[in-house]
C-alpha atoms as a PDB file:
ATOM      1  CA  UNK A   1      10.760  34.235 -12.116  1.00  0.00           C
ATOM      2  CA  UNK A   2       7.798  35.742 -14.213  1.00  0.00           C
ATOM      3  CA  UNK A   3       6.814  34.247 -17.037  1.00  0.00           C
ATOM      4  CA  UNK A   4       8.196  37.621 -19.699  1.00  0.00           C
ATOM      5  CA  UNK A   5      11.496  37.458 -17.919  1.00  0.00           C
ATOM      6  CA  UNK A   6      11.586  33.636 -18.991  1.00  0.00           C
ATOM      7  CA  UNK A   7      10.275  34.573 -22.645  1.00  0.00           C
ATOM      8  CA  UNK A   8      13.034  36.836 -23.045  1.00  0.00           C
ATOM      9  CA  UNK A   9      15.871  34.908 -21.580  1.00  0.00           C
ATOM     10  CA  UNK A  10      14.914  32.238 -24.053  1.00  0.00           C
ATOM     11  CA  UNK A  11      17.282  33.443 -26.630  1.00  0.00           C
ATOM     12  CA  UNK A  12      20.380  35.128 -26.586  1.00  0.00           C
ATOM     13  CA  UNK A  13      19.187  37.371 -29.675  1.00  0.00           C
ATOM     14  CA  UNK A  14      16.231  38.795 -27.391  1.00  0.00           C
ATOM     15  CA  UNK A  15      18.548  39.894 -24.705  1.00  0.00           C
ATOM     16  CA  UNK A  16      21.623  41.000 -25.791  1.00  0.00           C
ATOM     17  CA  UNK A  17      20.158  44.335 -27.671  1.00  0.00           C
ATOM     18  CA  UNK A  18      18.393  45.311 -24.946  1.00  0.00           C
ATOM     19  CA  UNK A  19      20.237  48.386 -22.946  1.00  0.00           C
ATOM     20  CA  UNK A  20      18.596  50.026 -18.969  1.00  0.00           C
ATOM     21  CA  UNK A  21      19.463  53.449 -21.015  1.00  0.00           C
ATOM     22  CA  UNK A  22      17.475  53.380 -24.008  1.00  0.00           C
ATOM     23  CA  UNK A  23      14.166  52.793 -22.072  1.00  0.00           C
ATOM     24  CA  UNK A  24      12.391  55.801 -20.533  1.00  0.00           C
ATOM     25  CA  UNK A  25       9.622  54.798 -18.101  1.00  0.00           C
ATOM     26  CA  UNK A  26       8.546  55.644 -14.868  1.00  0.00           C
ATOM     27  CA  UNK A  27      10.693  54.932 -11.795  1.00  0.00           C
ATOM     28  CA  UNK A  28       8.737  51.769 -10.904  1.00  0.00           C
ATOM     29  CA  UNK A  29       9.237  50.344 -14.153  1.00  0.00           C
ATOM     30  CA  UNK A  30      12.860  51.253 -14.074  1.00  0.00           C
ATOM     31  CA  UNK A  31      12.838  49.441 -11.017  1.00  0.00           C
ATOM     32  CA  UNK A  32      10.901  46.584 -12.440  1.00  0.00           C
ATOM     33  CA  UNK A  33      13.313  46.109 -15.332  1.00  0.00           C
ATOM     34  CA  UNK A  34      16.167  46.514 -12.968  1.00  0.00           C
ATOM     35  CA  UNK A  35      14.919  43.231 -11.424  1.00  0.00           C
ATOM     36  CA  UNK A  36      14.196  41.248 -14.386  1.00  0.00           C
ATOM     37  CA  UNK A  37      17.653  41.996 -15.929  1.00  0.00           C
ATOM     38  CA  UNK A  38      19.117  40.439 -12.414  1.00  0.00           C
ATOM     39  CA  UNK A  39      16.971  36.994 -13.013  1.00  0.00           C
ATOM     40  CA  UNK A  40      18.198  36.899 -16.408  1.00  0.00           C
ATOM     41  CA  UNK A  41      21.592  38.056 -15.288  1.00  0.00           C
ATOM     42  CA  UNK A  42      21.561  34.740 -12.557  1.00  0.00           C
ATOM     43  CA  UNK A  43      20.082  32.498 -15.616  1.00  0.00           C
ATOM     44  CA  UNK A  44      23.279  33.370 -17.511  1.00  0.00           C
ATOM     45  CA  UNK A  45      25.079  32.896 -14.681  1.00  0.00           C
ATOM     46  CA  UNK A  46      23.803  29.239 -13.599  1.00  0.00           C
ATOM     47  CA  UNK A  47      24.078  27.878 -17.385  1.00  0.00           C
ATOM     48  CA  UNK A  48      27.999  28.626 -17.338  1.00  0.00           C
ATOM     49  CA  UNK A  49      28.216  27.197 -14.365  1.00  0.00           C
ATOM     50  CA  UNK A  50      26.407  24.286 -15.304  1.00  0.00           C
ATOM     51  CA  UNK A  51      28.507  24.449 -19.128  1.00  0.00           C
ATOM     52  CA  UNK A  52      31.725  24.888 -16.387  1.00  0.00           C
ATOM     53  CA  UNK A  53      31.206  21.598 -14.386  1.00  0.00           C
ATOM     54  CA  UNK A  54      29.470  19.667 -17.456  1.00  0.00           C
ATOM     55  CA  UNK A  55      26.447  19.030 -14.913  1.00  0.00           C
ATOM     56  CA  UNK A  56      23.129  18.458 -16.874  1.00  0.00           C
ATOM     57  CA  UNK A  57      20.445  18.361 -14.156  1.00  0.00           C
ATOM     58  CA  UNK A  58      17.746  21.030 -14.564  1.00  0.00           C
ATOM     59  CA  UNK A  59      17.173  21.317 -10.798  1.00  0.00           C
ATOM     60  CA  UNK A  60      20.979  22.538 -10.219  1.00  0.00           C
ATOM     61  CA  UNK A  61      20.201  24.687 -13.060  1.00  0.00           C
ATOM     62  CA  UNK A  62      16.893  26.340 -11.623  1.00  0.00           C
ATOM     63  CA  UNK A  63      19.051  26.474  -8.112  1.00  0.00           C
ATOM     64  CA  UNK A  64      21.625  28.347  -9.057  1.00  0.00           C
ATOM     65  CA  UNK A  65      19.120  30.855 -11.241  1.00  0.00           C
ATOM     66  CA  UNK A  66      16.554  31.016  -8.357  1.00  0.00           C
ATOM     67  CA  UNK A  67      19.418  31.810  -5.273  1.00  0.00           C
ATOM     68  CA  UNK A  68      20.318  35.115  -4.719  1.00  0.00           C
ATOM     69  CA  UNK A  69      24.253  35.237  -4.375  1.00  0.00           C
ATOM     70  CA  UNK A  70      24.771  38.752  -3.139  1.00  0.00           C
ATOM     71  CA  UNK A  71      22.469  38.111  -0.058  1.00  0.00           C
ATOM     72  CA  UNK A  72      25.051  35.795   1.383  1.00  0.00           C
ATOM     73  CA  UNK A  73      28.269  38.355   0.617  1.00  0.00           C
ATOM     74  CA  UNK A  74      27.432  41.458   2.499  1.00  0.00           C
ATOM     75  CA  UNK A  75      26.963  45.129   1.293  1.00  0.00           C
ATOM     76  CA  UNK A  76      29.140  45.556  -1.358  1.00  0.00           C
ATOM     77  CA  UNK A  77      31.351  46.594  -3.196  1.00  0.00           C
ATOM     78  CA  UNK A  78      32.478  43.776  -2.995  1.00  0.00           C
ATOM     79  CA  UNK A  79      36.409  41.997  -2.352  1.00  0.00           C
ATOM     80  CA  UNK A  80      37.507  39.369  -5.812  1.00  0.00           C
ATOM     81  CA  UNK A  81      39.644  37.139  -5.508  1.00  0.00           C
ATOM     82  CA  UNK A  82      42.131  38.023  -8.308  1.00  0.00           C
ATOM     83  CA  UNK A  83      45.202  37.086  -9.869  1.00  0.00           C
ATOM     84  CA  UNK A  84      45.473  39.808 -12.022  1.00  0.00           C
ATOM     85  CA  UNK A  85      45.409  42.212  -8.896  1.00  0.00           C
ATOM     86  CA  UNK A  86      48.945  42.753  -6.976  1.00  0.00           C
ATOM     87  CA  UNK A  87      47.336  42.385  -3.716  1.00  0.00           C
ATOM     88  CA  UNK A  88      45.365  39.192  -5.040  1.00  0.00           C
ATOM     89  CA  UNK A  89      42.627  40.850  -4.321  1.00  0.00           C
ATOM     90  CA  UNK A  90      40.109  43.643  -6.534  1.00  0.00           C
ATOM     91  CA  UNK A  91      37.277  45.517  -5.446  1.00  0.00           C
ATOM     92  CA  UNK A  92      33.913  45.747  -7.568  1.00  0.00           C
ATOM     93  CA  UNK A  93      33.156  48.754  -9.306  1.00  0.00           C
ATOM     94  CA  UNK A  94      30.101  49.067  -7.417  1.00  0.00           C
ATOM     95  CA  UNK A  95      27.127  47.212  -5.352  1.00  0.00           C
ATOM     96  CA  UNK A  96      25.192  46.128  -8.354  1.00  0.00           C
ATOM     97  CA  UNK A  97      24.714  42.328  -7.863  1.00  0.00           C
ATOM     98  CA  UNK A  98      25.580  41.738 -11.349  1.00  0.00           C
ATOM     99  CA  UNK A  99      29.374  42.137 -10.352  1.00  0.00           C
ATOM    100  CA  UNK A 100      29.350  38.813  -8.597  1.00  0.00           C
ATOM    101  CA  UNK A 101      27.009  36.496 -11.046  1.00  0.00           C
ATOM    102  CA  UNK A 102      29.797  35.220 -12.430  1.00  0.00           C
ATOM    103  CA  UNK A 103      32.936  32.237 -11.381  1.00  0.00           C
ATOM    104  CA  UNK A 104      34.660  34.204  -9.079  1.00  0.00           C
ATOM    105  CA  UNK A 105      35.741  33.513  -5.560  1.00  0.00           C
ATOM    106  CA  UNK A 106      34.258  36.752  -3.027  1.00  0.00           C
ATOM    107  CA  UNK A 107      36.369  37.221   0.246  1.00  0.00           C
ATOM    108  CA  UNK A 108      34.291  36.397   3.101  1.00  0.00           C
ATOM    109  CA  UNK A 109      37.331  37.317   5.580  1.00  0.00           C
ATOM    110  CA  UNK A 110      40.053  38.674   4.061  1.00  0.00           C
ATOM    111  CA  UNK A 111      42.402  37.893   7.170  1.00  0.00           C
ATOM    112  CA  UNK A 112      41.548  34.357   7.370  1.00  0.00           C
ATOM    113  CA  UNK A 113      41.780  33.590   3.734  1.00  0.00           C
ATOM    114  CA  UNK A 114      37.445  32.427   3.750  1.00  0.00           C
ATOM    115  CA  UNK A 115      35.901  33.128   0.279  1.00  0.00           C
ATOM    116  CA  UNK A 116      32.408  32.375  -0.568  1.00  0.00           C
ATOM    117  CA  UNK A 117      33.935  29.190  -2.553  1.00  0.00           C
ATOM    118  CA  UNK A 118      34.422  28.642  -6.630  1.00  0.00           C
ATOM    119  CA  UNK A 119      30.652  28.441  -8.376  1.00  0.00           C
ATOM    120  CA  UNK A 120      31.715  25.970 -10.822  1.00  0.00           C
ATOM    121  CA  UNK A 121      33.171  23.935  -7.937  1.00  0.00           C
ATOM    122  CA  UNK A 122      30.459  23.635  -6.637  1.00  0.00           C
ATOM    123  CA  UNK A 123      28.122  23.110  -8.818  1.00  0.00           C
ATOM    124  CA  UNK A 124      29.905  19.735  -9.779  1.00  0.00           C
ATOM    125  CA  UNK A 125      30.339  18.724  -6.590  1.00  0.00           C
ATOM    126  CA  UNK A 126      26.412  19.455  -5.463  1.00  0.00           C
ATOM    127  CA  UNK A 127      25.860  18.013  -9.217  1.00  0.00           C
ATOM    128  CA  UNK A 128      27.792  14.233  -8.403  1.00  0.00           C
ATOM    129  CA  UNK A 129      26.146  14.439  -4.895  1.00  0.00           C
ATOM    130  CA  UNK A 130      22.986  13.657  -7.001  1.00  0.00           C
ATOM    131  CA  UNK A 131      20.732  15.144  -4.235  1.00  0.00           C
ATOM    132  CA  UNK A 132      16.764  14.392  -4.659  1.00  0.00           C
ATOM    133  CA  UNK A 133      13.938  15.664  -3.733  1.00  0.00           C
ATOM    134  CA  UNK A 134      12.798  14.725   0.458  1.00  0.00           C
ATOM    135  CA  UNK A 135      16.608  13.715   0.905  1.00  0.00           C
ATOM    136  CA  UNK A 136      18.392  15.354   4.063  1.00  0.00           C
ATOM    137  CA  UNK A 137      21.765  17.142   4.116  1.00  0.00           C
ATOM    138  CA  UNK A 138      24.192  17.845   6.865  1.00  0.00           C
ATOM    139  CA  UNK A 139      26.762  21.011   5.568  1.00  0.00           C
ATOM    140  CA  UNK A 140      29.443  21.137   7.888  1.00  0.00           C
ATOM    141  CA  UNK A 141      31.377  24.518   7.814  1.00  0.00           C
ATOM    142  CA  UNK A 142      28.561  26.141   5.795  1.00  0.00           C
ATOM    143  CA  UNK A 143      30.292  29.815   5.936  1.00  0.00           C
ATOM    144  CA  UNK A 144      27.508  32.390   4.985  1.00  0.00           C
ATOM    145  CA  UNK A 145      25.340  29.325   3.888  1.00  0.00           C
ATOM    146  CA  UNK A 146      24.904  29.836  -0.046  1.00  0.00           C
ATOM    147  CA  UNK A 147      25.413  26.610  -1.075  1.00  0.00           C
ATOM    148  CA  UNK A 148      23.367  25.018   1.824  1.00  0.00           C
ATOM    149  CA  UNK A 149      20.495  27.027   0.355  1.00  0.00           C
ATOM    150  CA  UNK A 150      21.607  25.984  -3.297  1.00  0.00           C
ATOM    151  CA  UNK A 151      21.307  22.586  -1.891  1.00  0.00           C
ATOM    152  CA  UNK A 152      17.809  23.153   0.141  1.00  0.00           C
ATOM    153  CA  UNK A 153      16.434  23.916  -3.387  1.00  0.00           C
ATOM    154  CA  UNK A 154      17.511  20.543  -4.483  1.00  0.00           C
ATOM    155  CA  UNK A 155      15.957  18.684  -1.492  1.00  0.00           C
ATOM    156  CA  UNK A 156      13.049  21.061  -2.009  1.00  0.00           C
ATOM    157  CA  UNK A 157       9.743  21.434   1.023  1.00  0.00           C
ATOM    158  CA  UNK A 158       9.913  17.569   1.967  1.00  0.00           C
ATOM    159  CA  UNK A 159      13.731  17.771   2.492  1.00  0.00           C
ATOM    160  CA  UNK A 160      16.160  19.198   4.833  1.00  0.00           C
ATOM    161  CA  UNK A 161      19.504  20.803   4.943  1.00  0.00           C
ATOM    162  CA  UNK A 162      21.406  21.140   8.292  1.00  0.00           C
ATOM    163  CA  UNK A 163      23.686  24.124   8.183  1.00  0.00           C
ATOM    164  CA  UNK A 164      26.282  24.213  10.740  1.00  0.00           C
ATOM    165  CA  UNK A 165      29.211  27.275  10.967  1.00  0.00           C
ATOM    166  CA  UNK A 166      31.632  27.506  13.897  1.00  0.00           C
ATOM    167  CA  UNK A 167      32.369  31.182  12.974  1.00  0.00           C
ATOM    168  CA  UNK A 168      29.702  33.538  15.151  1.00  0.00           C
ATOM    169  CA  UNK A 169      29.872  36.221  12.306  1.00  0.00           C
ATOM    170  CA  UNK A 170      29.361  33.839   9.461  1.00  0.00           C
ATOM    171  CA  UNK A 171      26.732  31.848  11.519  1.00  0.00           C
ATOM    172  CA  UNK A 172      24.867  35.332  12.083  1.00  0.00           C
ATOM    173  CA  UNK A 173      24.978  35.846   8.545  1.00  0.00           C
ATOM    174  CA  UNK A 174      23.769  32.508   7.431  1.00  0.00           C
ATOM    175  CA  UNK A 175      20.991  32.638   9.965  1.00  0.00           C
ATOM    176  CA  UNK A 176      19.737  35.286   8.599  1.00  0.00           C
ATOM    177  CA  UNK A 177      19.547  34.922   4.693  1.00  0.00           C
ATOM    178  CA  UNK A 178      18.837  31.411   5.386  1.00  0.00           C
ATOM    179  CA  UNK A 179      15.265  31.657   7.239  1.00  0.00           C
ATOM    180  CA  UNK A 180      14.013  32.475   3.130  1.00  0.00           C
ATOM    181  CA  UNK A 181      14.422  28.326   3.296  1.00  0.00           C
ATOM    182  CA  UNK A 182      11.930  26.650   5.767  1.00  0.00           C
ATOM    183  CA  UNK A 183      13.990  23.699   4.924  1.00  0.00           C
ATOM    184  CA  UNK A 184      17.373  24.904   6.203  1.00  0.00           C
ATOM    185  CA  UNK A 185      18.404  25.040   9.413  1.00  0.00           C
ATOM    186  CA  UNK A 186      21.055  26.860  10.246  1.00  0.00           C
ATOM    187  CA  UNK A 187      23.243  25.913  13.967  1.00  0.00           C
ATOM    188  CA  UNK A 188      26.059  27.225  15.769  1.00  0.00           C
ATOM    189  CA  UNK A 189      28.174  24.276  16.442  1.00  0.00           C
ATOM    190  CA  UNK A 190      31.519  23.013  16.032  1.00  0.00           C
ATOM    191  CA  UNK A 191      31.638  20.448  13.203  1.00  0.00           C
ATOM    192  CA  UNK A 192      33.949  18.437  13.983  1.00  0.00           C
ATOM    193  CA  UNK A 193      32.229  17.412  17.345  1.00  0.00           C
ATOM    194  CA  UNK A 194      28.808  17.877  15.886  1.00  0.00           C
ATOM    195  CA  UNK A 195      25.773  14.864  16.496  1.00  0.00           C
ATOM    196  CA  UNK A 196      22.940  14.830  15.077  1.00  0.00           C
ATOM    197  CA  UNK A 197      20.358  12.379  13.393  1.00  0.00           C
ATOM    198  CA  UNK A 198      21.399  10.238  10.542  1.00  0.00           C
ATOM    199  CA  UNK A 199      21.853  12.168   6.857  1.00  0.00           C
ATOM    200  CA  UNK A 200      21.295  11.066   3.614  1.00  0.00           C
ATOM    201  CA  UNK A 201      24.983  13.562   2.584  1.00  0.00           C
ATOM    202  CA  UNK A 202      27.398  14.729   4.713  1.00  0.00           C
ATOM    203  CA  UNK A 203      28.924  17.667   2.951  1.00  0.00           C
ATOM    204  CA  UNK A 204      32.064  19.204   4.354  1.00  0.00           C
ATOM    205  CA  UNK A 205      33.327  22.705   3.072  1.00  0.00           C
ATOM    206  CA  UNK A 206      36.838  22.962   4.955  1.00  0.00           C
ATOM    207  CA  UNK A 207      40.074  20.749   4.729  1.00  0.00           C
ATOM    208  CA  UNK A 208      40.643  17.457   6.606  1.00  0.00           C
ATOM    209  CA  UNK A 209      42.989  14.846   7.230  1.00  0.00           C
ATOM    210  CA  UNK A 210      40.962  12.249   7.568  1.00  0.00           C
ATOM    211  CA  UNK A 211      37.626  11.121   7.111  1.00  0.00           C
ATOM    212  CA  UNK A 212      36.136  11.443  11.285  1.00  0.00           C
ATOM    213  CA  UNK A 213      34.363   8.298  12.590  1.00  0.00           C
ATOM    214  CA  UNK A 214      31.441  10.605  13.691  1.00  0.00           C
ATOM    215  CA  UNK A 215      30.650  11.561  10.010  1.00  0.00           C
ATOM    216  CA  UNK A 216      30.895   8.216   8.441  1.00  0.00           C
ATOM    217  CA  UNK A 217      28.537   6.891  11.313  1.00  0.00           C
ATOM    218  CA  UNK A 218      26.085  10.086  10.575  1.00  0.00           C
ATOM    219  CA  UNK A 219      25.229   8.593   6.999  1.00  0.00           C
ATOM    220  CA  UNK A 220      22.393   6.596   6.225  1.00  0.00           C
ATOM    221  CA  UNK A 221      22.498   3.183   4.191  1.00  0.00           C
ATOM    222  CA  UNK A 222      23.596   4.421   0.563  1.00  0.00           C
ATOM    223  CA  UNK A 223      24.140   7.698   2.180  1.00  0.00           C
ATOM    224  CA  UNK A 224      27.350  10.261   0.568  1.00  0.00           C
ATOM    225  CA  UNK A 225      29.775  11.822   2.430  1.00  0.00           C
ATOM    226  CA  UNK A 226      31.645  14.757   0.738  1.00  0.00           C
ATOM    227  CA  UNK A 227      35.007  16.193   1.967  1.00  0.00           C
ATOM    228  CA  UNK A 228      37.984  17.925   1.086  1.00  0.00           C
ATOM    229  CA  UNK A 229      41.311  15.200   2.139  1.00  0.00           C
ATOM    230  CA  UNK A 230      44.207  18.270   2.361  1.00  0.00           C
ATOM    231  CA  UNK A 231      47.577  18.608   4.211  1.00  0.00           C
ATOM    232  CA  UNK A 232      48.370  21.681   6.200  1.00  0.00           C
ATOM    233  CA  UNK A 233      49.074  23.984   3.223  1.00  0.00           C
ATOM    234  CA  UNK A 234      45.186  23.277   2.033  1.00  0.00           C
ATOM    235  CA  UNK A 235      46.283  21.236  -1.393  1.00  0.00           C
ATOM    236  CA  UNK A 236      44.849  18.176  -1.495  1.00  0.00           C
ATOM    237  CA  UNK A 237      41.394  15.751  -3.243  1.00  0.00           C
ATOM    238  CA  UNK A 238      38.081  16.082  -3.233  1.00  0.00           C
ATOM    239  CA  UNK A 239      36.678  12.964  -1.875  1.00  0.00           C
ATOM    240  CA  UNK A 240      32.981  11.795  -2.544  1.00  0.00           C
ATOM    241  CA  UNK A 241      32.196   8.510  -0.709  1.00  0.00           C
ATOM    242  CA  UNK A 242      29.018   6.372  -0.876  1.00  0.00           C
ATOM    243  CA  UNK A 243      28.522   4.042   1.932  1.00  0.00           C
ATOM    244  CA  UNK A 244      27.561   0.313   1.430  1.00  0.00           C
ATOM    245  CA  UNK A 245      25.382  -2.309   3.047  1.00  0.00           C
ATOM    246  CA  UNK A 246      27.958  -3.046   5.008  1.00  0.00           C
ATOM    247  CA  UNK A 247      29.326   0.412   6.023  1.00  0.00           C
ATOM    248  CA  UNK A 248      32.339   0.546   3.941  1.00  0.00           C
ATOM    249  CA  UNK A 249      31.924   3.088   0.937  1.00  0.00           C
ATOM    250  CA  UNK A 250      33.000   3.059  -2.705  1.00  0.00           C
ATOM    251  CA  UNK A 251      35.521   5.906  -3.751  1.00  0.00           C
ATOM    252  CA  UNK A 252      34.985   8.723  -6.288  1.00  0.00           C
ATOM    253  CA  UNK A 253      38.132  11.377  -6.704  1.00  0.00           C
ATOM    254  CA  UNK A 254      36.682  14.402  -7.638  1.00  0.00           C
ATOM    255  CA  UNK A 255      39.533  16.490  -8.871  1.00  0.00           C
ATOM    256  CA  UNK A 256      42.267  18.247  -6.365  1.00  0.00           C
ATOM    257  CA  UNK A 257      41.091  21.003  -4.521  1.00  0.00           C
ATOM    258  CA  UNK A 258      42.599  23.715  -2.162  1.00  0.00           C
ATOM    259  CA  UNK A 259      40.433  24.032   1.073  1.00  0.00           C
ATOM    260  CA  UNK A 260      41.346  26.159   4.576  1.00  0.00           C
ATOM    261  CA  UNK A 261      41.561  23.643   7.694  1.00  0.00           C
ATOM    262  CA  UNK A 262      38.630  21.879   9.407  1.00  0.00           C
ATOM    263  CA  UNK A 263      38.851  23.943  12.778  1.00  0.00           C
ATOM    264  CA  UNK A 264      39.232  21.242  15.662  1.00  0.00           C
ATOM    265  CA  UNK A 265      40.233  18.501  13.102  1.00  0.00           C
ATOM    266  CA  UNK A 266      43.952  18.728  12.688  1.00  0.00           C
ATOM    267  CA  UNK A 267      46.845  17.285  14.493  1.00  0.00           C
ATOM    268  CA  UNK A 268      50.548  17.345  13.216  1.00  0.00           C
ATOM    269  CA  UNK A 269      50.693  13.569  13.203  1.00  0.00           C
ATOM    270  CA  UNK A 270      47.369  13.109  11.071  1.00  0.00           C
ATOM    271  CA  UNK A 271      48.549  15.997   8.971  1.00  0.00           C
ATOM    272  CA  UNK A 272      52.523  14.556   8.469  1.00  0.00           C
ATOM    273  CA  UNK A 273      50.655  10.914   6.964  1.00  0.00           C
ATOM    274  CA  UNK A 274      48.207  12.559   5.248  1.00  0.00           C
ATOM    275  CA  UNK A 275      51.208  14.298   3.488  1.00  0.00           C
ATOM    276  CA  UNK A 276      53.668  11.017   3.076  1.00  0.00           C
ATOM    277  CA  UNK A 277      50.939   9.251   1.464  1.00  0.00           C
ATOM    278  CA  UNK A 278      49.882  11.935  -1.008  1.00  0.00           C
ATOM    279  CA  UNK A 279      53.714  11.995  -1.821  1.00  0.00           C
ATOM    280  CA  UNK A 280      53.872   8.266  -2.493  1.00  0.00           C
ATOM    281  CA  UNK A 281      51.084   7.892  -4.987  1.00  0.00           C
ATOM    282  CA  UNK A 282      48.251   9.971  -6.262  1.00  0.00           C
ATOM    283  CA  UNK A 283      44.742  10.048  -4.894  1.00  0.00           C
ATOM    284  CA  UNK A 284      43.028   8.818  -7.875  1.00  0.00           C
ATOM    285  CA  UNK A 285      44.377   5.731  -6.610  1.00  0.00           C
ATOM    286  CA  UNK A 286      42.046   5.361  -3.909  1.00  0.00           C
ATOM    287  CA  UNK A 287      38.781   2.770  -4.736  1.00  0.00           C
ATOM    288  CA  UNK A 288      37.228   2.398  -1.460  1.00  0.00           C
ATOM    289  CA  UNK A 289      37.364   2.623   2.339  1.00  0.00           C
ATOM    290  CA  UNK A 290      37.074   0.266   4.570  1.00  0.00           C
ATOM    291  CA  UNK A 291      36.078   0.406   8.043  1.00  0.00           C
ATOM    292  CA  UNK A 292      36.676  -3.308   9.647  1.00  0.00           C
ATOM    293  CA  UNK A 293      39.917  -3.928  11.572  1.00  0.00           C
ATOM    294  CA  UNK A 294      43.014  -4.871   9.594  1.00  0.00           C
ATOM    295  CA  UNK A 295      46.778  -4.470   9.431  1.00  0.00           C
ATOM    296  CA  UNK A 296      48.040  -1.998   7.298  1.00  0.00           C
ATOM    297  CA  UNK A 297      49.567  -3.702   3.937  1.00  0.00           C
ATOM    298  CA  UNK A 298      50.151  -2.823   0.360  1.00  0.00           C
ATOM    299  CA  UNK A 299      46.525  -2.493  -0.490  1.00  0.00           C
ATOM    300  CA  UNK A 300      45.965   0.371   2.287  1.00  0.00           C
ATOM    301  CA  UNK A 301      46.545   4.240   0.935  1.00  0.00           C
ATOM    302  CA  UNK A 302      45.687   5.500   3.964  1.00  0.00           C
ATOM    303  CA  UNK A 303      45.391   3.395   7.248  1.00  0.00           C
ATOM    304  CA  UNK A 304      43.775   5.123  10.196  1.00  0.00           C
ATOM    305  CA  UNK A 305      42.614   3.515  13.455  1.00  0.00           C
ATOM    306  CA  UNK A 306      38.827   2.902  12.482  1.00  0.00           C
ATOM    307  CA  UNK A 307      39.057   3.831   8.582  1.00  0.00           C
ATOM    308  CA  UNK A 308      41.243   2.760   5.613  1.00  0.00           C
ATOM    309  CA  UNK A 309      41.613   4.910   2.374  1.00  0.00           C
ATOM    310  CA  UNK A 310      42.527   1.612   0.490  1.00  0.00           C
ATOM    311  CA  UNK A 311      43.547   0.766  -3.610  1.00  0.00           C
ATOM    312  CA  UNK A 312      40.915  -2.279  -3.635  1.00  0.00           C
ATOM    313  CA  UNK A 313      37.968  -2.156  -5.675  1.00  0.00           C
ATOM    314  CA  UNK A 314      34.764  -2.335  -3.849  1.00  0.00           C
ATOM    315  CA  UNK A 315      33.194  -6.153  -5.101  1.00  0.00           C
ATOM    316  CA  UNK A 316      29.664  -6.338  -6.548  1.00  0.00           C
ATOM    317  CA  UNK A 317      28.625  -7.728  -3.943  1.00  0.00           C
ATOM    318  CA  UNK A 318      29.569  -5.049  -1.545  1.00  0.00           C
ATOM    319  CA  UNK A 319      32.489  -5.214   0.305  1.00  0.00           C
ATOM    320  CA  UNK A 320      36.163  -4.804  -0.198  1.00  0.00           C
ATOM    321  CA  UNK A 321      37.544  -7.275   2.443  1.00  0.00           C
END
């Protein structure tokens, strides 16, 4: 962002007077100004987000500001998610980017029910994922990749983030917006069966049932893994687990969440406990899981085969057996 654009979106009282029809310059200054009102309209943009999800870090901030949105949406106009609108859904105006800088959910595929996910949402959860410069990131169901390339900001040069879409025509459009980030790498690969090298977050943008052995094995020692726990109908808690030094992880419930399905990751049987234990007790419940071989008991929320979304409280120490 030049350095005038900056001066001027310093204050509020600098930029609110200022009107594209009251200045009458040549074409390439039009165009200029054009530009600069964009940066300062994506400033705007990434402080309510930030003010949205109460997230303080400046480098979420400068991500948000520095990624341009409309590149991942297609031409527009552009399809909003609407409640307001009978069909649920409203069309922009226009094509001017400025539609979209703000916390609405864009259709990606209307049939399916894929939007570009909620800003806000996401800038909390990229916010409590506490991502640092150098770190790596593996995004599982990345879509049309935005926020894999708000997150390759955060990891910066010396990090990486792995982008992986199942979808051909969202892959093709990540791949291609996504080459601006010599840190992203974008792959056409099914998630759910995906291997690769060990990650310091697993992010995960669709619905699951469960937490999958291969993803809690892909993170590295303190590593995160973020995921969406849902039932069939997509309701369900926004799970952010840091593993231990002795592979279990401590829980954080981020909020509920609605989420499509994980495609490949969901069985009727994994989906019908999923939904009896959401109906016996709330998620915030959950403290930890555990991954060491036990029988089921009062303690366990969740008991799987090689996981347990369990009610004890990690120890200081670091385990919860």
């Amino acid at each position: 962002m030049r350095a005038p654009v900056l001066a001027l979106a310093a204050s509020w009282r600098n930029i609110l007077p200022l009107r594209p029809k009251a200045v009458t310059v040549r074409e390439a200054e039009v165009l200029e100004f054009r530009t600069d009102m964009l940066e300062i309209t994506r400033l705007f943009y990434a402080e309510e987000l930030m003010a949205l999800a109460g997230a303080k870090n400046p480098a979420l901030l400068s991500a948000f500001a520095r990624v341009p949105r409309e590149l991942f949406l297609g031409p527009g106009p552009w399809r909003v998610i609407s409640e307001q609108a009978p069909s649920g859904l409203r069309t922009t105006d226009d094509d001017d980017p400025r539609h979209i800088y703000h916390n609405l959910l864009v259709a990606l595929d209307e049939t399916r029910g894929v939007n570009n996910g909620l800003p806000s949402l996401w800038a909390l959860l990229i916010d409590r994922l506490a991502l640092s410069p150098g770190e790596t990131v593996l995004h599982l169901g990345c879509g049309s990749g935005y926020y894999s390339a708000i997150m390759a900001e955060m990891v910066g040069d010396s990090g990486k983030v792995t982008a992986v879409e199942i979808d051909g025509d969202l892959f093709r459009r990540a791949q291609a917006v996504l080459k601006r980030w010599r840190q992203a790498e974008p792959i056409h690969a099914d998630g759910s069966a995906f291997r690769g090298e060990k990650y310091d977050a697993v992010v995960v943008s669709a619905g699951v049932a469960y937490p999958p052995r291969a993803w809690l094995d892909s993170l590295k020692p303190r590593g995160r893994l973020l995921f969406p726990l849902t039932a069939d109908e997509g309701r369900g808690a926004m799970v952010l687990a840091r593993r231990r030094d002795d592979g279990d992880c401590d829980i954080d419930i981020l909020g509920a969440v609605r989420f499509i399905g994980f495609s490949g990751l969901r069985d009727a049987e994994a989906n019908d406990r999923l939904a009896r234990a959401f109906a016996r007790a709330p998620a915030s419940d959950i403290k930890s899981l555990r991954r060491d071989a036990h029988a089921e008991d009062t303690s366990c929320w969740l008991h799987g085969e090689d996981f347990c979304l369990s009610r004890r409280e990690p120890t200081p120490g670091g385990s919860t057996r």
